[in-house]
PDB file of N, CA and C in Angstrom:
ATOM      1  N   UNK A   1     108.047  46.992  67.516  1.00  0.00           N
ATOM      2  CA  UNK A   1     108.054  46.566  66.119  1.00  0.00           C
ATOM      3  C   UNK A   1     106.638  46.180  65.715  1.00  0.00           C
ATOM      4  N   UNK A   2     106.232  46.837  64.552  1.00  0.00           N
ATOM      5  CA  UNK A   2     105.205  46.527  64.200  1.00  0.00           C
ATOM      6  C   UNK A   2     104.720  44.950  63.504  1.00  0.00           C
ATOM      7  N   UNK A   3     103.458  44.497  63.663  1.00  0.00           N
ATOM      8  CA  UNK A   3     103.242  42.998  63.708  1.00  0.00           C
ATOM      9  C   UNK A   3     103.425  42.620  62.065  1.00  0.00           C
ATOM     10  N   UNK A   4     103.069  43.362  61.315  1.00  0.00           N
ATOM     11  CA  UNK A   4     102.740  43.002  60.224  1.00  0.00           C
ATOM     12  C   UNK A   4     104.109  42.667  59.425  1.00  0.00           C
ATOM     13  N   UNK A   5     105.089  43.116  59.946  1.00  0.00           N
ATOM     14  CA  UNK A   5     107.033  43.182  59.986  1.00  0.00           C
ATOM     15  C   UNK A   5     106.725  41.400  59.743  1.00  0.00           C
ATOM     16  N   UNK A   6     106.205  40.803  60.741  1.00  0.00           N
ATOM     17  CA  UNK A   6     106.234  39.335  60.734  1.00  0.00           C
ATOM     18  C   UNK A   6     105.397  38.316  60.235  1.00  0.00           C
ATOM     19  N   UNK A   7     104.555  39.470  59.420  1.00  0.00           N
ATOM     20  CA  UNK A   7     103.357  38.444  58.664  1.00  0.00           C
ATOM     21  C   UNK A   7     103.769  38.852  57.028  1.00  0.00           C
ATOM     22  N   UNK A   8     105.153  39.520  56.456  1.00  0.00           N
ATOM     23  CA  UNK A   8     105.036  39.596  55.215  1.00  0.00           C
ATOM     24  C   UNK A   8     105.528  38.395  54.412  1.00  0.00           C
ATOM     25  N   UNK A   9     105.860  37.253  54.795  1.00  0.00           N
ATOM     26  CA  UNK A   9     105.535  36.204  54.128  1.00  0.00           C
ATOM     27  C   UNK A   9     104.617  35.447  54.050  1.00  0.00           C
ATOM     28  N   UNK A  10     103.155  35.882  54.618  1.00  0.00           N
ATOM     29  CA  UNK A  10     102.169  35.113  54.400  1.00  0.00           C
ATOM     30  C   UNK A  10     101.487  35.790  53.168  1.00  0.00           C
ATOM     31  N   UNK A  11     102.020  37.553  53.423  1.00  0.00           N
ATOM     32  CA  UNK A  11     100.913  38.251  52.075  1.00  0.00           C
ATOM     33  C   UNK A  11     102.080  38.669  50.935  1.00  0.00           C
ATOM     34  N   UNK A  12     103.038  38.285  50.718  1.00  0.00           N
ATOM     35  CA  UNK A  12     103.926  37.962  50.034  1.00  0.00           C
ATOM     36  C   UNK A  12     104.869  36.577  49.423  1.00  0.00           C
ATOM     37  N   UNK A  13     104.896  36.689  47.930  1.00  0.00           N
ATOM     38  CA  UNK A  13     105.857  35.571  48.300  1.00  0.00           C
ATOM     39  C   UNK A  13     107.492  36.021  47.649  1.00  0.00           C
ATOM     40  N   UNK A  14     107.724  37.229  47.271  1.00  0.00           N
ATOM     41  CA  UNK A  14     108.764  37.710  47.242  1.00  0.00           C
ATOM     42  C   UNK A  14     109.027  39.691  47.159  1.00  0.00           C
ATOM     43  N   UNK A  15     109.933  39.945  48.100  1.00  0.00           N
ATOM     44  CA  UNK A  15     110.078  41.092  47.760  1.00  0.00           C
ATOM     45  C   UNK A  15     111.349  41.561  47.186  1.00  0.00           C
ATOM     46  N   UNK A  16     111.822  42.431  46.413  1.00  0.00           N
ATOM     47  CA  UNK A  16     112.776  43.001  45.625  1.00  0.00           C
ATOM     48  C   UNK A  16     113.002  44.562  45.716  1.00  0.00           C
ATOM     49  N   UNK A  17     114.528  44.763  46.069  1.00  0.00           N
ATOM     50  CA  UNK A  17     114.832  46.210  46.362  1.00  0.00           C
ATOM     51  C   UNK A  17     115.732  46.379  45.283  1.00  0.00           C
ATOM     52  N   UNK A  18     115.553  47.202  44.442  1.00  0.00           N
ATOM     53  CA  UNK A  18     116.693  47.850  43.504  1.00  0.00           C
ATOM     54  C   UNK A  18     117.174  49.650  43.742  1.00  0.00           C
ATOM     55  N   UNK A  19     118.258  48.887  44.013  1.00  0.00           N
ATOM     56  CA  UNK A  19     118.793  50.508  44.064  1.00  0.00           C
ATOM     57  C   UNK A  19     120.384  51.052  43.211  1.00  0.00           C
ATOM     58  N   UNK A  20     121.123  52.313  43.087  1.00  0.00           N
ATOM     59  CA  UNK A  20     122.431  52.061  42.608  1.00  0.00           C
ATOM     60  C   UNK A  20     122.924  52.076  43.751  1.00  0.00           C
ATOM     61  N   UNK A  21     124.273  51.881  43.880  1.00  0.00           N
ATOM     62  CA  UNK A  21     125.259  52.057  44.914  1.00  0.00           C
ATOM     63  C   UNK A  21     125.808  52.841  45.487  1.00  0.00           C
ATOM     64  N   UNK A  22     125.844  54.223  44.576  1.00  0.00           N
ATOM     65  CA  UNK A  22     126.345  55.230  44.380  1.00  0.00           C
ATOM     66  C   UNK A  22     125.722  56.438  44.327  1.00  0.00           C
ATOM     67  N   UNK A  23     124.468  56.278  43.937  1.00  0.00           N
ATOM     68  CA  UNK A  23     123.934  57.814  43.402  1.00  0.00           C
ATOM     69  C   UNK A  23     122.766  58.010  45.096  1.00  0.00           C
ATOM     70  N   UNK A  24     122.955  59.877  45.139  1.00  0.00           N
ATOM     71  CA  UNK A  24     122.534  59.823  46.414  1.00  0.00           C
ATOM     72  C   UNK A  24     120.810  59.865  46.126  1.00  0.00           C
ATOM     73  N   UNK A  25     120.395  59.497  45.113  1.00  0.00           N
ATOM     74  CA  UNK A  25     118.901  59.387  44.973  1.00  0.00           C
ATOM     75  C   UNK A  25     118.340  58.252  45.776  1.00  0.00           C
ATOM     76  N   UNK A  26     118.925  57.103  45.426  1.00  0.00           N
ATOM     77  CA  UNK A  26     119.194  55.582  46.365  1.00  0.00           C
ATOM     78  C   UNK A  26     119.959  56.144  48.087  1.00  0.00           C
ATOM     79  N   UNK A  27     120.173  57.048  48.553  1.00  0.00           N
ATOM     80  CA  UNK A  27     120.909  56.892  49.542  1.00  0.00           C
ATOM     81  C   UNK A  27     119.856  56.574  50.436  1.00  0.00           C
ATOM     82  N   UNK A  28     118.374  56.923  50.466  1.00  0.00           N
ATOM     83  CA  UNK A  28     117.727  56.481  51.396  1.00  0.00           C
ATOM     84  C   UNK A  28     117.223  54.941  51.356  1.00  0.00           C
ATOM     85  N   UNK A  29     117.008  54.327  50.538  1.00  0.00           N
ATOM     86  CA  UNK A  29     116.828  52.997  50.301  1.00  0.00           C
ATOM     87  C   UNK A  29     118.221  51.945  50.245  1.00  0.00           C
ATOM     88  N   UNK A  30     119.205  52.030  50.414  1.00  0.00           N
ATOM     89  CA  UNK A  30     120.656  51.648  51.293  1.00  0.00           C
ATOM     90  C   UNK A  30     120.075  51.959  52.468  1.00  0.00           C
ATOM     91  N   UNK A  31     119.849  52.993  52.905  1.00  0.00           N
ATOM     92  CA  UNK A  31     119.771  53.181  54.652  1.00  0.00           C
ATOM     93  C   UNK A  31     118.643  52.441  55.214  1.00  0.00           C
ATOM     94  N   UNK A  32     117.527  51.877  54.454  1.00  0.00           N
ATOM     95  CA  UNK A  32     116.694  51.518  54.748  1.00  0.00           C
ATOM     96  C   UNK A  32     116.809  50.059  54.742  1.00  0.00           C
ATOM     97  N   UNK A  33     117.596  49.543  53.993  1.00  0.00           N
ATOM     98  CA  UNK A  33     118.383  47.925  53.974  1.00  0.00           C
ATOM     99  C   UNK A  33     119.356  48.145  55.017  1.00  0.00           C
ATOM    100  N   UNK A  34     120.224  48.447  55.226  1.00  0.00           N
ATOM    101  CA  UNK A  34     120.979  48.431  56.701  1.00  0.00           C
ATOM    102  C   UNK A  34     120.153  48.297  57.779  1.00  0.00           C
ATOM    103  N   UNK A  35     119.145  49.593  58.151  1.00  0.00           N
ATOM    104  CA  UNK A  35     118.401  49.551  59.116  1.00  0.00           C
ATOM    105  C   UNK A  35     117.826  48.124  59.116  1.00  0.00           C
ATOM    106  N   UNK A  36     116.807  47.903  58.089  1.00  0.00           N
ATOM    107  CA  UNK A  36     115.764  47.130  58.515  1.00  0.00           C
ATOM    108  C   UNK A  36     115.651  46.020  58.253  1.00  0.00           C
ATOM    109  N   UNK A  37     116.973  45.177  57.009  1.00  0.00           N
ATOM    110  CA  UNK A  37     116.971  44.164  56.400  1.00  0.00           C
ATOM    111  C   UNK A  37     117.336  42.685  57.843  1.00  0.00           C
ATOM    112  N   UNK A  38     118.317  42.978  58.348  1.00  0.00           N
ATOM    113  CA  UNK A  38     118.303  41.881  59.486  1.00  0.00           C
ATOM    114  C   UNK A  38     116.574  41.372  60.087  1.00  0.00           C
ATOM    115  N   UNK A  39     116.406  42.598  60.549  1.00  0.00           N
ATOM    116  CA  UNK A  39     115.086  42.640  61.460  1.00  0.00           C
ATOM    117  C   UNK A  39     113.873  41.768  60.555  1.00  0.00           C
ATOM    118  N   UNK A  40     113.593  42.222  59.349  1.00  0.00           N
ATOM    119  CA  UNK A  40     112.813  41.947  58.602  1.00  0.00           C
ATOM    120  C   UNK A  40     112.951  40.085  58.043  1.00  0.00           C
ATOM    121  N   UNK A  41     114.613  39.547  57.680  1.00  0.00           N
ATOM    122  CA  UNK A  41     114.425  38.481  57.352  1.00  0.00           C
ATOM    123  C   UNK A  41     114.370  37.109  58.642  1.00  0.00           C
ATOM    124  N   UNK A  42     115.032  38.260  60.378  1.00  0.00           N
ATOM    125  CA  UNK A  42     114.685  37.323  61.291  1.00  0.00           C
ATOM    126  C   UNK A  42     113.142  37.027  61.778  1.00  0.00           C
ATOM    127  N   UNK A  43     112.842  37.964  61.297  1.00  0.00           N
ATOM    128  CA  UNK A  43     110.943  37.625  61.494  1.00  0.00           C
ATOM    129  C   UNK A  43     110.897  36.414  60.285  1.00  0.00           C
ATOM    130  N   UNK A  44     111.346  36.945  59.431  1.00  0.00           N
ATOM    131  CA  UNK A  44     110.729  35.911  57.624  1.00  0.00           C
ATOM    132  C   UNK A  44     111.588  35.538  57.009  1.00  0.00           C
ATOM    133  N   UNK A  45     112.175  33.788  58.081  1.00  0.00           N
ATOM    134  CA  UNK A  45     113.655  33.299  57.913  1.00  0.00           C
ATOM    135  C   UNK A  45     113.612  32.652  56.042  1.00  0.00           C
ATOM    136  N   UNK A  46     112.254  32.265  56.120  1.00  0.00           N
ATOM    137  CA  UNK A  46     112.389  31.858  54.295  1.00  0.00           C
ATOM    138  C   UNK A  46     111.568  32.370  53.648  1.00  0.00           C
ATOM    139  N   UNK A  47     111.814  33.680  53.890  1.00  0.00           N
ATOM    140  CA  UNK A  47     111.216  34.750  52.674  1.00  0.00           C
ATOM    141  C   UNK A  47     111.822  35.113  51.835  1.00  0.00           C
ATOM    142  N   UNK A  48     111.695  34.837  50.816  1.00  0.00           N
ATOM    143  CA  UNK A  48     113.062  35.941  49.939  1.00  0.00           C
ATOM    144  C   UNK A  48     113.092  36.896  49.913  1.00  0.00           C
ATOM    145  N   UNK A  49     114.096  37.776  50.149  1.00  0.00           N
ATOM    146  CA  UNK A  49     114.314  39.064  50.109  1.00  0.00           C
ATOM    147  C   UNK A  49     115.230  39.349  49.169  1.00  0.00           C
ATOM    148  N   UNK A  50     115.134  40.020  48.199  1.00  0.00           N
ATOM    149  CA  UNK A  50     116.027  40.068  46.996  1.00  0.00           C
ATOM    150  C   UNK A  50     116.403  41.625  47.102  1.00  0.00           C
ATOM    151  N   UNK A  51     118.330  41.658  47.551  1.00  0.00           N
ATOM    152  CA  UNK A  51     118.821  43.083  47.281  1.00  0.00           C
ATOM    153  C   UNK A  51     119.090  42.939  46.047  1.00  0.00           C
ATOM    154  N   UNK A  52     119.446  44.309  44.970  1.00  0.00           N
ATOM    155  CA  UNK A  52     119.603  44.511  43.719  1.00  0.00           C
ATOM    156  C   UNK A  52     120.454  45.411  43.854  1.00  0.00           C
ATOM    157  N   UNK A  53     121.336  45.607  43.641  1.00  0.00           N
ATOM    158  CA  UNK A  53     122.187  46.934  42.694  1.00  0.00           C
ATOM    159  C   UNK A  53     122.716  47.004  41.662  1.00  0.00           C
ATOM    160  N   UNK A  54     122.528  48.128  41.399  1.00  0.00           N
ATOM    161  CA  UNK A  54     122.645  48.337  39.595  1.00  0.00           C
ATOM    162  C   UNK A  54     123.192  50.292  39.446  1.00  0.00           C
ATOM    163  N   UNK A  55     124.096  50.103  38.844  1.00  0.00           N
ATOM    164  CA  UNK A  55     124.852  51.058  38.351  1.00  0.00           C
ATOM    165  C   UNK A  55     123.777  52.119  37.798  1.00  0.00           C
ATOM    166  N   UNK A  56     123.131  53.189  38.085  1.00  0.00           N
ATOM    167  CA  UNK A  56     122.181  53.857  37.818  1.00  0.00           C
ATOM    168  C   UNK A  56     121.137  54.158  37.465  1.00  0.00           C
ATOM    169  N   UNK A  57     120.087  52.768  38.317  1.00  0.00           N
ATOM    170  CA  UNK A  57     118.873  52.424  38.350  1.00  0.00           C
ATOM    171  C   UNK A  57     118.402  53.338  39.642  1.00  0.00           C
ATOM    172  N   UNK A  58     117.162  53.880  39.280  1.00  0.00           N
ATOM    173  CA  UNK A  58     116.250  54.156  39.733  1.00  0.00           C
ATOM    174  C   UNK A  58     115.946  53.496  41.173  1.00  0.00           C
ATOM    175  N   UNK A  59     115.758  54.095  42.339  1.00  0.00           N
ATOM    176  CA  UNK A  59     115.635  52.815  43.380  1.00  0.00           C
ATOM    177  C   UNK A  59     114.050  52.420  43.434  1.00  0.00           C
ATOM    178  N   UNK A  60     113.792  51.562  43.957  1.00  0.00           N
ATOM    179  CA  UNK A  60     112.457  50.495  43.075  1.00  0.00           C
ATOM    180  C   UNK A  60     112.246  49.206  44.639  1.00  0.00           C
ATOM    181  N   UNK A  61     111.149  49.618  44.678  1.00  0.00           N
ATOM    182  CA  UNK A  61     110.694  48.262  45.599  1.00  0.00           C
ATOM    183  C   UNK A  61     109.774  47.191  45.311  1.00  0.00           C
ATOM    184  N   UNK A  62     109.708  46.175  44.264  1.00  0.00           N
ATOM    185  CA  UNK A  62     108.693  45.334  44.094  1.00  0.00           C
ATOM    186  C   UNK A  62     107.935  44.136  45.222  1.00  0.00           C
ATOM    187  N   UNK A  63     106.903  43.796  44.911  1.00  0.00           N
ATOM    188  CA  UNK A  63     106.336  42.797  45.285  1.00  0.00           C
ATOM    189  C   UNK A  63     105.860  41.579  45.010  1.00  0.00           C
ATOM    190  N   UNK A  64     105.915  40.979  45.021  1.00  0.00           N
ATOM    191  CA  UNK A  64     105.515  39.477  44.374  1.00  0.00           C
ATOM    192  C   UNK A  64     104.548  38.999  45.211  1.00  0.00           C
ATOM    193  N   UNK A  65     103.396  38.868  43.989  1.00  0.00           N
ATOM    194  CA  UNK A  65     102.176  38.115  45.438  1.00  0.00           C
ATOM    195  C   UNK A  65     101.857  36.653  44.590  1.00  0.00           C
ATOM    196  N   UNK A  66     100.648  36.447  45.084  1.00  0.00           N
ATOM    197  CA  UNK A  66     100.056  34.514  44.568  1.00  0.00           C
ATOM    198  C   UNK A  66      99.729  34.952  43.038  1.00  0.00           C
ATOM    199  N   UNK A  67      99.704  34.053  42.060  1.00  0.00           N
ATOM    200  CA  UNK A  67      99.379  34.120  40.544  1.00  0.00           C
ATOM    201  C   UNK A  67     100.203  34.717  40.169  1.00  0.00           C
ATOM    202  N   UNK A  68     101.205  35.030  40.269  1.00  0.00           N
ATOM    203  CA  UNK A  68     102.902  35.779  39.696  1.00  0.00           C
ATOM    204  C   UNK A  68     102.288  37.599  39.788  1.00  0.00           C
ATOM    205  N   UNK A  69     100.802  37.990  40.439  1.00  0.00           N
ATOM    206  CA  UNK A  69     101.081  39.538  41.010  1.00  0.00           C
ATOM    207  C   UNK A  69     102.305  40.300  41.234  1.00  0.00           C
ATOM    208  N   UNK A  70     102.319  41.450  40.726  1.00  0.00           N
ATOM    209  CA  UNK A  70     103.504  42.116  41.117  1.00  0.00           C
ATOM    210  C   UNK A  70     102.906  43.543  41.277  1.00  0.00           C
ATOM    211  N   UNK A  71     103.585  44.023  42.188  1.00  0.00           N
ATOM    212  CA  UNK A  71     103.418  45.726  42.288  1.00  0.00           C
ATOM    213  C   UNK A  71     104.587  46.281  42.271  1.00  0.00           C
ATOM    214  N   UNK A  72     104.915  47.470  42.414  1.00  0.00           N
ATOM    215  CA  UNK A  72     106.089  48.468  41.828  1.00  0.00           C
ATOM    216  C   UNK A  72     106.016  49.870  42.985  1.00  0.00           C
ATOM    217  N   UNK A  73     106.725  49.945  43.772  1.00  0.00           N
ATOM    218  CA  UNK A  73     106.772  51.815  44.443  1.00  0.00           C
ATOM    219  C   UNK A  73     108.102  52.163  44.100  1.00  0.00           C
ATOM    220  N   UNK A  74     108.064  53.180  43.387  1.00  0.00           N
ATOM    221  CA  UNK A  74     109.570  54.019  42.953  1.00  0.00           C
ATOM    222  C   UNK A  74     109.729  54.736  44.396  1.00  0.00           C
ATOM    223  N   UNK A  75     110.848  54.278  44.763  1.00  0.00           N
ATOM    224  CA  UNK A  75     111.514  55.262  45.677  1.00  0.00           C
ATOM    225  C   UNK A  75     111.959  56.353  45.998  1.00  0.00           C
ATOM    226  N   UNK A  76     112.276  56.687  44.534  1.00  0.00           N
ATOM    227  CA  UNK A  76     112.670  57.769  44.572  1.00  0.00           C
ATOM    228  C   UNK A  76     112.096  58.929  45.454  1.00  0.00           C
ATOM    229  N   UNK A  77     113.014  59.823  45.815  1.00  0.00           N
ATOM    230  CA  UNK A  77     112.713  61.087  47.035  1.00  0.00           C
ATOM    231  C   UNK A  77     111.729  60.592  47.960  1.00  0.00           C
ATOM    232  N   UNK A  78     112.213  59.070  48.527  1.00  0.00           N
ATOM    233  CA  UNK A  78     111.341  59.155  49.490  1.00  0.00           C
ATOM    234  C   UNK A  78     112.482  58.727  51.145  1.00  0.00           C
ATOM    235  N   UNK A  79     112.075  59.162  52.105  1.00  0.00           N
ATOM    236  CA  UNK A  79     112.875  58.855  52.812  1.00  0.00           C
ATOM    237  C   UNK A  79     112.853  57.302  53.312  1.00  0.00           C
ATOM    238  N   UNK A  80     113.637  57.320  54.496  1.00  0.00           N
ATOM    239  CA  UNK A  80     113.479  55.869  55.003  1.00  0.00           C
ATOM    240  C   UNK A  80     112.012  55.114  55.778  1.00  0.00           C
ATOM    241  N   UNK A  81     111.971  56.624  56.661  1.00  0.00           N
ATOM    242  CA  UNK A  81     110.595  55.944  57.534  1.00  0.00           C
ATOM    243  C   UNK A  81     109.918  56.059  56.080  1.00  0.00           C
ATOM    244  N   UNK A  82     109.717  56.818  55.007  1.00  0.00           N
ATOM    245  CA  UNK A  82     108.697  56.759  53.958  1.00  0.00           C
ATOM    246  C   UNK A  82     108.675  55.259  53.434  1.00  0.00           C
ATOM    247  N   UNK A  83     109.671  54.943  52.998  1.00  0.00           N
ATOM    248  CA  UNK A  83     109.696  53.756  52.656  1.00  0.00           C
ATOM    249  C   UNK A  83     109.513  52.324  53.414  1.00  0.00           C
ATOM    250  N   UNK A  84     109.343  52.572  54.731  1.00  0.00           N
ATOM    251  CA  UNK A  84     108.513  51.411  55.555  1.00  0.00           C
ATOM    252  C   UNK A  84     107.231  51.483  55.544  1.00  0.00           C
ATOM    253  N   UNK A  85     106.889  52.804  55.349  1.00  0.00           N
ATOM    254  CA  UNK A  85     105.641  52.528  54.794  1.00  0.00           C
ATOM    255  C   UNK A  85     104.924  52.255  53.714  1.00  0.00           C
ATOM    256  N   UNK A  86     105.682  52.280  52.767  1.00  0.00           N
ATOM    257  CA  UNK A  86     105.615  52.063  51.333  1.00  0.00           C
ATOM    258  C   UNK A  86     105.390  50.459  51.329  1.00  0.00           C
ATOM    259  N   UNK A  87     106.465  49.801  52.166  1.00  0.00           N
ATOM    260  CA  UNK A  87     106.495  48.473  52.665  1.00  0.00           C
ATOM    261  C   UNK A  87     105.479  47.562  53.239  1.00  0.00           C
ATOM    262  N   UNK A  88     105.202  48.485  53.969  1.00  0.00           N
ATOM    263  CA  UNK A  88     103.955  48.134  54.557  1.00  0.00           C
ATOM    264  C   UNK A  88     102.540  48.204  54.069  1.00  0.00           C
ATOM    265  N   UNK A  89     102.181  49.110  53.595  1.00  0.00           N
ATOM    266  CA  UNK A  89     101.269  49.554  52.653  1.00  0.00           C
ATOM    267  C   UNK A  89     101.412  47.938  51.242  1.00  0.00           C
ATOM    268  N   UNK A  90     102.384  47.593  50.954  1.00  0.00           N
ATOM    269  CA  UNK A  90     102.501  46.440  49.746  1.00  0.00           C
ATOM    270  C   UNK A  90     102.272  45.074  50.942  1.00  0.00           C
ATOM    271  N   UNK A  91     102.316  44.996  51.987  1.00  0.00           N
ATOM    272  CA  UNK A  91     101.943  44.189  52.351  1.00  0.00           C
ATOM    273  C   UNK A  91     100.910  44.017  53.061  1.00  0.00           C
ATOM    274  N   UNK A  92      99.880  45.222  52.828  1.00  0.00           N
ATOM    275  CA  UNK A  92      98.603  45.351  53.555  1.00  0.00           C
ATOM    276  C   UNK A  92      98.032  44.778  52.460  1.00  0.00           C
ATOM    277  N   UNK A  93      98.836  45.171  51.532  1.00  0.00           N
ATOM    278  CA  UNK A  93      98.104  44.730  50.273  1.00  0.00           C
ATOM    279  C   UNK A  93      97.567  43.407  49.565  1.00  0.00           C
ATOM    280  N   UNK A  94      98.844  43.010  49.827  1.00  0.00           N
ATOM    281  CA  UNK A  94      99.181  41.607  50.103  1.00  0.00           C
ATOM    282  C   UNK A  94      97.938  40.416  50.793  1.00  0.00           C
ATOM    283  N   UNK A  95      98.229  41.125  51.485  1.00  0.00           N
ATOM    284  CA  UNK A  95      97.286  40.639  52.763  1.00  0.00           C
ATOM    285  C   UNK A  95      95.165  40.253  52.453  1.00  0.00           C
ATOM    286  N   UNK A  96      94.939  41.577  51.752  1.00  0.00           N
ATOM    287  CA  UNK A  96      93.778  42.350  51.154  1.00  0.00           C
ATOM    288  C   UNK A  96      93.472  41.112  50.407  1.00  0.00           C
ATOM    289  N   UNK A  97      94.507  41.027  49.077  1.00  0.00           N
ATOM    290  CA  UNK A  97      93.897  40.242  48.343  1.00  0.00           C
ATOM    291  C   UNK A  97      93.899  38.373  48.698  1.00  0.00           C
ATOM    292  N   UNK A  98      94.087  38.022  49.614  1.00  0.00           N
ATOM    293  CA  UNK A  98      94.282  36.447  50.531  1.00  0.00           C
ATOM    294  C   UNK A  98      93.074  36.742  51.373  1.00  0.00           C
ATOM    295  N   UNK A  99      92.114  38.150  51.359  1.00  0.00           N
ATOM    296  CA  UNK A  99      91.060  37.809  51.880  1.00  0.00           C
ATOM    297  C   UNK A  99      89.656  37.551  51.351  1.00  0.00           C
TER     298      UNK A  99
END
């Protein structure tokens, strides 16, 4: 497991997944909360992690950094490993600007 899995509440202070429930555009971002959501909040027991579903929204990964920052990666057509990196990448980011 990669380290940075356990440092995204230092370069974050909230993350947000929106996806629908239903539509298979979101099917990889569901699979990517099953997979990785345990793992992710036992590293970052008081991080917030905010799931979303919504009846034919777009699936959507935000970020919340210091000064109410926010960033945005549309999910769409991306797979799962894509989207850990998408993850990761927002919390390199994260990270970047705390230096």
């Amino acid at each position: 497991m990669a380290s940075w899995r356990g440092n995204i509440s230092k370069c974050m202070k909230e993350l947000r997944i929106l996806f629908c429930q239903s539509s298979p555009a979101s099917a990889p971002a569901r699979t990517f909360v099953e997979k990785n959501y345990k793992d992710l909040k036992s590293l970052n027991p008081k991080f917030p992690i905010l799931i979303r579903e919504c009846s034919g929204i777009q699936p959507q990964m935000w970020a919340r950094y210091d000064m109410g920052v926010e960033r945005c990666v549309n999910l769409d057509g991306m797979s799962e490993p894509q989207i850990l990196k998408a993850l990761e990448d927002l919390a390199k980011a994260g990270g970047a600007t705390k230096a």
